[in-house]
N, C-alpha and C. Protein backbone atom coordinates (compact mmCIF):
# COMPACT_ATOMS: atom_id res chain seq x y z
N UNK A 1 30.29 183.04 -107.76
CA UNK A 1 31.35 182.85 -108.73
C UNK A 1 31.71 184.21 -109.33
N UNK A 2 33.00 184.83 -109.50
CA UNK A 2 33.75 185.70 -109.85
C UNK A 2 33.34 186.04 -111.44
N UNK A 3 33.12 187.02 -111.40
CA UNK A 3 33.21 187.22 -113.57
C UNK A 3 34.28 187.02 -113.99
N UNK A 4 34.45 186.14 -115.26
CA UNK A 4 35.78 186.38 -115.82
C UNK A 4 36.74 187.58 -116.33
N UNK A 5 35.51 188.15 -116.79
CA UNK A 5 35.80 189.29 -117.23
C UNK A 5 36.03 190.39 -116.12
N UNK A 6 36.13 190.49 -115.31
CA UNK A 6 36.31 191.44 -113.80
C UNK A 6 37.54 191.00 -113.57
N UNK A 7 38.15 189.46 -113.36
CA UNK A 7 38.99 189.07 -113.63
C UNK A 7 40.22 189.47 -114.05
N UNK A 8 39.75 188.99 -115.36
CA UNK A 8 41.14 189.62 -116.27
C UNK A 8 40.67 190.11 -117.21
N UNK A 9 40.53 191.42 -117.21
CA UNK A 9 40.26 192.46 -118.42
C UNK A 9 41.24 192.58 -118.98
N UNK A 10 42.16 192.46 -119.17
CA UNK A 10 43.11 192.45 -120.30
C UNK A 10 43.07 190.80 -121.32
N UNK A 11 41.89 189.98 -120.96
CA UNK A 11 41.55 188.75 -121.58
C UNK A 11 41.24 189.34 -123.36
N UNK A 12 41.71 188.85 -123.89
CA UNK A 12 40.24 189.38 -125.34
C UNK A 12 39.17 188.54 -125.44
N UNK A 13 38.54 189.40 -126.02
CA UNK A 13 37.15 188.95 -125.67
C UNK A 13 36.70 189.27 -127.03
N UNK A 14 35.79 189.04 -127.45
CA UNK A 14 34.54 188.93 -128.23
C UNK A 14 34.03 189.86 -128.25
N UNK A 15 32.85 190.45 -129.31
CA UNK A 15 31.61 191.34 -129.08
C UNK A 15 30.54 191.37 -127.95
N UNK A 16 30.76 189.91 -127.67
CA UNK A 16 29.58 189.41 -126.73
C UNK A 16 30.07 189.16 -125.40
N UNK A 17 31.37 189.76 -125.53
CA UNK A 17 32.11 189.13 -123.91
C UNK A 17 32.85 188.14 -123.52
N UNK A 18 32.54 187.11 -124.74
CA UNK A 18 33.51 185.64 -124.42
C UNK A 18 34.85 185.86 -124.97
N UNK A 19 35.48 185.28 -124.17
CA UNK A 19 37.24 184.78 -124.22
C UNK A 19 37.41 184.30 -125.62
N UNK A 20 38.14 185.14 -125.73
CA UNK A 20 38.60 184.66 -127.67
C UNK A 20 40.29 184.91 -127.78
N UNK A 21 41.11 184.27 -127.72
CA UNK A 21 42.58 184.57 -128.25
C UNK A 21 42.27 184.85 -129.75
N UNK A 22 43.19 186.44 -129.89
CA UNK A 22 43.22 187.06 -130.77
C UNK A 22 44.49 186.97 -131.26
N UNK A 23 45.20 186.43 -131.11
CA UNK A 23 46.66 185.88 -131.31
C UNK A 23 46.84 185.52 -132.37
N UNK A 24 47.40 185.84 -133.28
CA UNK A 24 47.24 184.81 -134.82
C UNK A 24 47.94 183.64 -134.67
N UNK A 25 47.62 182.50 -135.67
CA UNK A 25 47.83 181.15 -134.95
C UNK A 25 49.12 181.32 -136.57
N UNK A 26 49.56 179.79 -136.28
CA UNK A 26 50.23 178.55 -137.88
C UNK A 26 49.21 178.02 -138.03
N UNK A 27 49.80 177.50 -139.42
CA UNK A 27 48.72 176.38 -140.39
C UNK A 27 48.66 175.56 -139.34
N UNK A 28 48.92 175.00 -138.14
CA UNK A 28 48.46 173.90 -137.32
C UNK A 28 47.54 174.49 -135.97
N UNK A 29 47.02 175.69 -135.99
CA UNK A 29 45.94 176.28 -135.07
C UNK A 29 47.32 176.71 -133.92
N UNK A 30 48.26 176.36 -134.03
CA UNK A 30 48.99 177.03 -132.27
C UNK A 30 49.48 178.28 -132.32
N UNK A 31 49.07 178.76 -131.70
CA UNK A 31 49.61 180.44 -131.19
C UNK A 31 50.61 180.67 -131.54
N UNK A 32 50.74 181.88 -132.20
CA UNK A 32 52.41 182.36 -132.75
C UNK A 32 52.22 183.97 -131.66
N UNK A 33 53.48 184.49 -131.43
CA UNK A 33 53.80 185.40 -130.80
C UNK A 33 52.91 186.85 -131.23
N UNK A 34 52.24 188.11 -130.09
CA UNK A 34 51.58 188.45 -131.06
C UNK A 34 52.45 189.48 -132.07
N UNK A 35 51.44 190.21 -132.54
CA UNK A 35 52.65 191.05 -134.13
C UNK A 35 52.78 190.06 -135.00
N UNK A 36 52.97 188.52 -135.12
CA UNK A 36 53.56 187.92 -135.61
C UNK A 36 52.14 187.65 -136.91
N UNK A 37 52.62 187.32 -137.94
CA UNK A 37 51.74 187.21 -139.26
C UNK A 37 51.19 185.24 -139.05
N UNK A 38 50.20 184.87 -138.91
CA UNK A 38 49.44 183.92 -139.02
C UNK A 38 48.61 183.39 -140.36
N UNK A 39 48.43 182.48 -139.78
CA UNK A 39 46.81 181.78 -141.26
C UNK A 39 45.65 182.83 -140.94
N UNK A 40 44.82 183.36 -141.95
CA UNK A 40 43.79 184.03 -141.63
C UNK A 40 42.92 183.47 -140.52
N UNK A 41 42.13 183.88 -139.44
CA UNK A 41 40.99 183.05 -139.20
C UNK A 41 40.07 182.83 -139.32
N UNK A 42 39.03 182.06 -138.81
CA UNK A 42 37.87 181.72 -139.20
C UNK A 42 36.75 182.40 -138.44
N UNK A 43 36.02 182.93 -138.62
CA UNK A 43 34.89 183.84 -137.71
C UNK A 43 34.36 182.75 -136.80
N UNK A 44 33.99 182.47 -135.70
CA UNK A 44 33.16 181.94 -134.44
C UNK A 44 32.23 182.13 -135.27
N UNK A 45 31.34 183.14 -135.83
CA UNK A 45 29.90 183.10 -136.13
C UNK A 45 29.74 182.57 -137.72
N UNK A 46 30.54 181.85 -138.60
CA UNK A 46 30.38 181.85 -139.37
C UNK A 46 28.94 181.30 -139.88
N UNK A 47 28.59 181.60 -140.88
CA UNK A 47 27.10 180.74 -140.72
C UNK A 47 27.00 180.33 -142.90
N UNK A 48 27.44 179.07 -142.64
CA UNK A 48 26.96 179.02 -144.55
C UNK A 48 26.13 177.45 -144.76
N UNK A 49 25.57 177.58 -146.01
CA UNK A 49 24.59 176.25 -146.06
C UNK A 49 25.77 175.31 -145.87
N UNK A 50 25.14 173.90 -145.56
CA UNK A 50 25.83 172.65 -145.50
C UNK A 50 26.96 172.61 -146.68
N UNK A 51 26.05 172.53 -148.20
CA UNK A 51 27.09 172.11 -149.20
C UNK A 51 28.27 173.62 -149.20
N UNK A 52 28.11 174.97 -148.70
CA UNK A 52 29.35 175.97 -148.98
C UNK A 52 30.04 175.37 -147.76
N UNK A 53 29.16 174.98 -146.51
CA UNK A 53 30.32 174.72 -145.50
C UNK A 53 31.62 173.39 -146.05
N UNK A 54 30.92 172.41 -146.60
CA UNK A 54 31.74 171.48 -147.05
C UNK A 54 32.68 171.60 -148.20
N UNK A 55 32.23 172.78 -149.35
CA UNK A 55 33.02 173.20 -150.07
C UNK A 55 34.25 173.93 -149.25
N UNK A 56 33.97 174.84 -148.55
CA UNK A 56 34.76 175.41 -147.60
C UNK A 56 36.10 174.88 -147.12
N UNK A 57 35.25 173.53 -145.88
CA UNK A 57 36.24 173.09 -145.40
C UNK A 57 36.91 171.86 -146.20
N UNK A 58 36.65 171.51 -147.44
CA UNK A 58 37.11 170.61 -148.26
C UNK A 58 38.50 171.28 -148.84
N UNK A 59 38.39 172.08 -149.32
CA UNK A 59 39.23 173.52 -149.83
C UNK A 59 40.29 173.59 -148.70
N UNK A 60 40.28 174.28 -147.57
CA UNK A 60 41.30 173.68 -146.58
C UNK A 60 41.96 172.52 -146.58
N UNK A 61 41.42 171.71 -146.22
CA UNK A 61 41.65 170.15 -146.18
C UNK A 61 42.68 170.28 -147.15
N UNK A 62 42.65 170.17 -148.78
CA UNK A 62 43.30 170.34 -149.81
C UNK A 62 44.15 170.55 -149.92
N UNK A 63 44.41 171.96 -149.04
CA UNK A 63 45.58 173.05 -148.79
C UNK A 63 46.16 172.66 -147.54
N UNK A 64 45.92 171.32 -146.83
CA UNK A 64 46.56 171.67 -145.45
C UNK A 64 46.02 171.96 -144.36
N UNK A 65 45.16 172.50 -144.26
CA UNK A 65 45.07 173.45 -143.17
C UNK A 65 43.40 172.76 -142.20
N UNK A 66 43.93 171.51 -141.88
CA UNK A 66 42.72 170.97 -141.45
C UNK A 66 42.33 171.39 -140.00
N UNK A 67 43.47 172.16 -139.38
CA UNK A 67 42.48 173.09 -138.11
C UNK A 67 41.62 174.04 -138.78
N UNK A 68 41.95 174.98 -139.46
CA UNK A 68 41.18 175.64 -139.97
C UNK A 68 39.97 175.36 -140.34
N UNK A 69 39.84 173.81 -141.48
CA UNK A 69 38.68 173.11 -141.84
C UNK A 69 37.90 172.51 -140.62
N UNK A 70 38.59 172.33 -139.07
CA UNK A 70 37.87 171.97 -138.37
C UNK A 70 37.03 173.40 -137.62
N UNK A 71 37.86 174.64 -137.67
CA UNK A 71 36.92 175.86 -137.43
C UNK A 71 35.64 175.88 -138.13
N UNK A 72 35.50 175.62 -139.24
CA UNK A 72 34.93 175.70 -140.30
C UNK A 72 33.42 174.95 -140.21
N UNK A 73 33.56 173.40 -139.92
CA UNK A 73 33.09 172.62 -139.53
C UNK A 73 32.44 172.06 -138.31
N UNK A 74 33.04 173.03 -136.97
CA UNK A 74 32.65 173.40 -136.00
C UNK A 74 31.41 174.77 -136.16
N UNK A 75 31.90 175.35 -136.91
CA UNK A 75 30.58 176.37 -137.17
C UNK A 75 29.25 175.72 -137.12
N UNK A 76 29.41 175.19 -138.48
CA UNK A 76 28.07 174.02 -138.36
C UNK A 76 27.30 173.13 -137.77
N UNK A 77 28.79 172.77 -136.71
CA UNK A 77 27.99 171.81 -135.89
C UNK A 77 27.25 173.06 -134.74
N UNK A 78 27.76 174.44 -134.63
CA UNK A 78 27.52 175.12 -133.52
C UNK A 78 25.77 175.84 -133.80
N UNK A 79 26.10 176.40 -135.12
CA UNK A 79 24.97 177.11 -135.87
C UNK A 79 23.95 176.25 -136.87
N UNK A 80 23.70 174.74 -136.81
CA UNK A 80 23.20 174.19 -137.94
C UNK A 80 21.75 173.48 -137.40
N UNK A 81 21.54 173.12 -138.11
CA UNK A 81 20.55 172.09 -137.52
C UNK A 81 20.39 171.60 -136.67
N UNK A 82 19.43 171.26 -135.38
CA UNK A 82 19.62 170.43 -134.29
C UNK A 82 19.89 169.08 -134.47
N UNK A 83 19.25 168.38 -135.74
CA UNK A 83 19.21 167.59 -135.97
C UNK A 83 20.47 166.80 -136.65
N UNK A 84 21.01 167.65 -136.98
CA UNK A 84 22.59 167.98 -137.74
C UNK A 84 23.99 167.93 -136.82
N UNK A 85 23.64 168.04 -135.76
CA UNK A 85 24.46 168.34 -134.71
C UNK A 85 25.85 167.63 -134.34
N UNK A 86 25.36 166.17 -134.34
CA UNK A 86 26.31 164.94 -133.84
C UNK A 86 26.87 164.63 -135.44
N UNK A 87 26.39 165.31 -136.25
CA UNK A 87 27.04 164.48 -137.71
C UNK A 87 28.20 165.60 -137.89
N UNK A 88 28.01 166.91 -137.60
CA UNK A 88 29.29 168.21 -137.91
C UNK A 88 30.10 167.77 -136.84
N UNK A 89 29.44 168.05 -135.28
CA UNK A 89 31.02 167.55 -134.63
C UNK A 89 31.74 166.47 -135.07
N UNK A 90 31.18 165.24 -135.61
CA UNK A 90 31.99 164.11 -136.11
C UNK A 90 33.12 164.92 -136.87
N UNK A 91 32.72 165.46 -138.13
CA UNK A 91 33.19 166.01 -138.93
C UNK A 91 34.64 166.94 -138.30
N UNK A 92 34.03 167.69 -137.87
CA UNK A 92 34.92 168.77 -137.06
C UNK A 92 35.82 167.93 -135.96
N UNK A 93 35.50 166.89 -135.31
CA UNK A 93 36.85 166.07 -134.59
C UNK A 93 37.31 165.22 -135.21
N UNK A 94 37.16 164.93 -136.81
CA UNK A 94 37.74 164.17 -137.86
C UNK A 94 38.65 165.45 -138.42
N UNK A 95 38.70 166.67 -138.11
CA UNK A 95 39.60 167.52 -139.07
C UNK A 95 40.54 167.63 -137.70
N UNK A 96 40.25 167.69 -136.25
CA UNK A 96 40.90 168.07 -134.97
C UNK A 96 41.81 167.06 -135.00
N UNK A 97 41.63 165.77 -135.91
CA UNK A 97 42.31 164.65 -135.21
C UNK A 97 43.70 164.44 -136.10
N UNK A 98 42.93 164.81 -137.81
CA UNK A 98 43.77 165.16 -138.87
C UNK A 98 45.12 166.17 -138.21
N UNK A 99 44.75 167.53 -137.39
CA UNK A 99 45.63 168.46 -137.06
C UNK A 99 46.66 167.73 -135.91
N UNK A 100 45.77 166.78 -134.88
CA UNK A 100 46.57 166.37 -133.84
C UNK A 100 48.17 165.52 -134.56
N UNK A 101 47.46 164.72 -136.18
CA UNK A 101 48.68 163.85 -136.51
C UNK A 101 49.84 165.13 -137.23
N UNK A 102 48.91 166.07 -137.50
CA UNK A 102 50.24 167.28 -138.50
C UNK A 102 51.04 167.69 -137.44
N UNK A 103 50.46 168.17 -136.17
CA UNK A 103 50.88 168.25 -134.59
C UNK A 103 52.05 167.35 -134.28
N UNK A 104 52.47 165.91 -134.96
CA UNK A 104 53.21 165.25 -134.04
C UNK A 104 52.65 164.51 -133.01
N UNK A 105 51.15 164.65 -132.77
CA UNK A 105 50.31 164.26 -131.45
C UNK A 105 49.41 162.56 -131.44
N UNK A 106 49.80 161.59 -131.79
CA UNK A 106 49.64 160.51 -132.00
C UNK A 106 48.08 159.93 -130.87
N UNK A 107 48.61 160.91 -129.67
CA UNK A 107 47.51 159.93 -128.78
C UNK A 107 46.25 160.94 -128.94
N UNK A 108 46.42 162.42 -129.04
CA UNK A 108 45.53 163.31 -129.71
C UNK A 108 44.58 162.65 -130.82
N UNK A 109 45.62 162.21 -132.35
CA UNK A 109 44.80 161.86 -133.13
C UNK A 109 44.14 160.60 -132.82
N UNK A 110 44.65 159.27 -132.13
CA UNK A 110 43.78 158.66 -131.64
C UNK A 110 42.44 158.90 -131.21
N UNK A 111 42.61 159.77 -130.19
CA UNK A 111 41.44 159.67 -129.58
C UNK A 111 40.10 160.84 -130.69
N UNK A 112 40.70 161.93 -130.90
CA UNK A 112 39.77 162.41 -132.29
C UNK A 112 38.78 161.54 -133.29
N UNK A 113 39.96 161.10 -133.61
CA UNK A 113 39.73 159.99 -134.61
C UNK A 113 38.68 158.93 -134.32
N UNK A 114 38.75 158.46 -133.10
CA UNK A 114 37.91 157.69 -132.58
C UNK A 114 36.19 158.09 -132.59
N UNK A 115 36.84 158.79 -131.89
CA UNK A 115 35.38 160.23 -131.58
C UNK A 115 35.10 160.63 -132.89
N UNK A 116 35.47 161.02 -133.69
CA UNK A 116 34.49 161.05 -134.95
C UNK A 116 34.07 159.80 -135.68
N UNK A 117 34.96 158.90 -135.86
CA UNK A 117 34.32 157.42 -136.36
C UNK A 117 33.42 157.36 -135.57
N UNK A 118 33.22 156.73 -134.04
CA UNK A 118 31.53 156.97 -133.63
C UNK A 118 30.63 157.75 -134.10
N UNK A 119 30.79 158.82 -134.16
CA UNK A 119 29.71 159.98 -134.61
C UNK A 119 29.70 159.39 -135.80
N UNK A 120 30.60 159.11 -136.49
CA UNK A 120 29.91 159.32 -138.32
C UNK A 120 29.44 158.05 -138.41
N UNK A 121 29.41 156.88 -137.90
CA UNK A 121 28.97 155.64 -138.31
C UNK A 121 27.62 155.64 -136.96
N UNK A 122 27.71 156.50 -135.95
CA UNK A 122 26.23 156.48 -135.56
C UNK A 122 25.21 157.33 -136.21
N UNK A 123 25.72 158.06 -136.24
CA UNK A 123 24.81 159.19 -137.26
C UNK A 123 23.65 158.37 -138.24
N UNK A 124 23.88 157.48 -138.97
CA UNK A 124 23.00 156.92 -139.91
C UNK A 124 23.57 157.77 -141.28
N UNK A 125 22.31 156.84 -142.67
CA UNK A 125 23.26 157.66 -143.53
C UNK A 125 23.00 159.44 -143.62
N UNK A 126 23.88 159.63 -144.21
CA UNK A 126 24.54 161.24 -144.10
C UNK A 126 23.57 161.84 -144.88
N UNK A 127 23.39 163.34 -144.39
CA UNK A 127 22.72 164.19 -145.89
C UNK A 127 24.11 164.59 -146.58
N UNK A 128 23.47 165.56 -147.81
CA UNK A 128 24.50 166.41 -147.88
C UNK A 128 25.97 165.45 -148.93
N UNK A 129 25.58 164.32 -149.36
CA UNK A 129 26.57 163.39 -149.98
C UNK A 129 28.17 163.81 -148.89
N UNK A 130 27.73 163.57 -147.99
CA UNK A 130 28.96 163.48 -147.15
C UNK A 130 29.21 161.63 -146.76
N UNK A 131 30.45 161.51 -147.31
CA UNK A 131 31.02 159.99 -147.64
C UNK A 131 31.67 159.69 -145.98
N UNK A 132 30.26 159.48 -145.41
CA UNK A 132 31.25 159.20 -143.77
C UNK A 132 31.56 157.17 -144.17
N UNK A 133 30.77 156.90 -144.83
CA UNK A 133 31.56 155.33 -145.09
C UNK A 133 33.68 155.19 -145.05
N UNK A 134 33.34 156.48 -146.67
CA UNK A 134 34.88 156.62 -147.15
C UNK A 134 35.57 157.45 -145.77
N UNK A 135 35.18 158.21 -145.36
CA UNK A 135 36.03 158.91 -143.81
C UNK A 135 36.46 158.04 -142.54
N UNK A 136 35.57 157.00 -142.18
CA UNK A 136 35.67 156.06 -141.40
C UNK A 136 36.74 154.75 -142.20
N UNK A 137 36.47 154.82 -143.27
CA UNK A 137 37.59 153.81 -143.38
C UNK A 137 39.17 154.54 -143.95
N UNK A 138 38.67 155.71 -144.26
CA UNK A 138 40.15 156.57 -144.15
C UNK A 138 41.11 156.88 -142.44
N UNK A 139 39.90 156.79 -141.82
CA UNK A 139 40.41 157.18 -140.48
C UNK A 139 40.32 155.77 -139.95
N UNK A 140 40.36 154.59 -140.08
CA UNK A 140 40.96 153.07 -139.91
C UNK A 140 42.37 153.02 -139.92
N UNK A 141 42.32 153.27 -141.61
CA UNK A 141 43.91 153.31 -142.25
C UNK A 141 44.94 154.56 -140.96
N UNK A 142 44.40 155.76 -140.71
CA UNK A 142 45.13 156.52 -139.94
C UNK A 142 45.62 155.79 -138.53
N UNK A 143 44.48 155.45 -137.99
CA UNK A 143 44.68 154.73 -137.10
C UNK A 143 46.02 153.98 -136.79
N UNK A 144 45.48 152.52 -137.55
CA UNK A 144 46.57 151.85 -137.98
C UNK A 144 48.06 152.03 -137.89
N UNK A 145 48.03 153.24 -138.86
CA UNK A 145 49.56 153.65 -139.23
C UNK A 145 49.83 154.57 -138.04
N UNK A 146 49.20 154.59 -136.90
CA UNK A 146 49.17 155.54 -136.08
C UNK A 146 50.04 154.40 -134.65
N UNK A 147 48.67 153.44 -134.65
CA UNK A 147 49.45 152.21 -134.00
C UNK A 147 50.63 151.43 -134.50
N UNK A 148 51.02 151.77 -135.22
CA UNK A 148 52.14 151.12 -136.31
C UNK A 148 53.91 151.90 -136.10
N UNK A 149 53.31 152.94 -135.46
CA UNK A 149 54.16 153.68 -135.61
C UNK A 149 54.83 154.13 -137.00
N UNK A 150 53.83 154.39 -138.28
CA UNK A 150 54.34 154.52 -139.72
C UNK A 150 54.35 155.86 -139.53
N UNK A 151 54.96 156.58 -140.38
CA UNK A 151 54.62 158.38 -140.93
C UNK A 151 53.58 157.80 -141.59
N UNK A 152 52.86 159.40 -141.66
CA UNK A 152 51.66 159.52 -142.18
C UNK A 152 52.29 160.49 -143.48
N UNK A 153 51.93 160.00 -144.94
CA UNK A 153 52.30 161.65 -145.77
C UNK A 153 51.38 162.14 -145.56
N UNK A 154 51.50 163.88 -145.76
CA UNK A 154 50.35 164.73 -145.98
C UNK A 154 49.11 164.39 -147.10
N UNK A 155 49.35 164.17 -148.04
CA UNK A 155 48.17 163.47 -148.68
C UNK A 155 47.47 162.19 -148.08
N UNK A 156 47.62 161.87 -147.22
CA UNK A 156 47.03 161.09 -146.24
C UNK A 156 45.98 161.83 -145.73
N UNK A 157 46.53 162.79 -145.37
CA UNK A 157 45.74 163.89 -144.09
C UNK A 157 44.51 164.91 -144.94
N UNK A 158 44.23 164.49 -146.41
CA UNK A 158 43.17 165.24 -147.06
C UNK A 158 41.60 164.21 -148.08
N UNK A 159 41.10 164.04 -147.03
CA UNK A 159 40.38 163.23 -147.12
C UNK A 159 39.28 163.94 -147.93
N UNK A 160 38.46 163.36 -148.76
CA UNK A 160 37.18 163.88 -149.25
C UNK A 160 36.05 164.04 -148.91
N UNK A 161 35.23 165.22 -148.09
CA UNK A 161 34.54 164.93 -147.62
C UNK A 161 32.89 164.62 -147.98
N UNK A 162 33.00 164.39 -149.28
CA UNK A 162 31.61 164.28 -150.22
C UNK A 162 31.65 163.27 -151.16
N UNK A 163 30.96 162.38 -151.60
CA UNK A 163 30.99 161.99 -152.48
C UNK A 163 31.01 162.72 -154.29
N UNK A 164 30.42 163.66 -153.78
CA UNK A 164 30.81 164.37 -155.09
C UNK A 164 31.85 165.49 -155.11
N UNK A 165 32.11 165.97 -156.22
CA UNK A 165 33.07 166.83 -156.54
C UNK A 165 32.83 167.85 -156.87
C-alpha cells in the first residue's frame, strides 16, 4: 500500500503526519475558500476534564455552533476514559446530527440522531450530571419534526447538556 503522504504532499497534514484540512470552515463545519475568514477551530488534541469539556461544548451549543461543540466532544470521546468512550461519541453524534438539521440535511440528522439516542440510553446512567434522559427525549421531539416535515427553530437545536447549570 502506497503512503499517503508520498502521494499527495501538497495534502496538509498535521504534526504527526495525518491529513488535516486546514481550510477554515462556517458556523456549520463546511469548507469556505482558502484566505477566506472562518469560525475559529478546535485543536484534534484538545484534552480538558469532563465537566470543562461540557462547559465548553454547552457554550457552543448556546451560540450555534454545534459542529464545533461536536469537535469538542469528539475530543473526549477520542482522549477520555476507556470507559467513557461510547457515552462522548453519543454526545458528539448528538451535536453531528444537531449540525446535519442547521445543514438542511434531514436524512443526516436522522441517522445521527439515532446513533446517539442508542449510545446515550445504552450507556446506563451518565457521570458527570449529563441529562442523556432530557437529550434522548429532545432528540425524539427532533426526530419527529424531522419526519413531519416541520422547521426546526434554532432554539430547538441547543439542548442542555447537564443537568446542572
Amino acid at each position: 500500500m502506497a503512503d499517503d503522504a508520498q502521494d499527495n504532499p501538497e495534502r496538509d497534514r498535521d504534526d504527526v503526519g495525518r491529513a488535516r484540512n486546514a481550510r477554515p470552515r462556517d458556523r456549520f463545519g463546511r469548507p469556505l475558500p482558502a484566505g477566506s475568514t472562518g469560525i475559529p477551530r478546535i485543536p484534534d488534541d484538545l484534552e480538558l476534564s469532563a465537566p470543562e469539556t461540557l462547559e465548553y461544548a454547552q457554550r457552543l451549543l448556546d451560540e450555534g455552533l454545534a459542529f464545533n461543540a461536536h469537535e469538542v466532544l469528539e475530543a473526549a470521546w477520542k482522549n477520555g476514559p476507556f470507559a467513557e468512550k461510547s457515552l462522548w461519541q453519543g454526545l458528539a453524534q448528538y451535536a453531528v446530527g444537531l449540525t446535519h438539521i442547521q445543514r438542511g440535511n434531514p436524512k443526516g440528522a436522522r441517522t445521527l440522531l439515532t446513533r446517539a439516542t442508542l449510545r446515550l440510553t445504552e450507556y446506563g446512567p451518565p457521570p458527570h450530571h449529563i441529562d442523556s434522559a432530557g437529550l434522548v427525549s429532545r432528540a425524539e421531539a427532533l426526530l419527529t419534526a424531522i419526519d413531519q416535515g416541520k422547521s426546526i427553530a434554532e432554539e430547538e437545536l441547543r439542548p442542555r447538556l447537564t443537568t446542572s447549570h
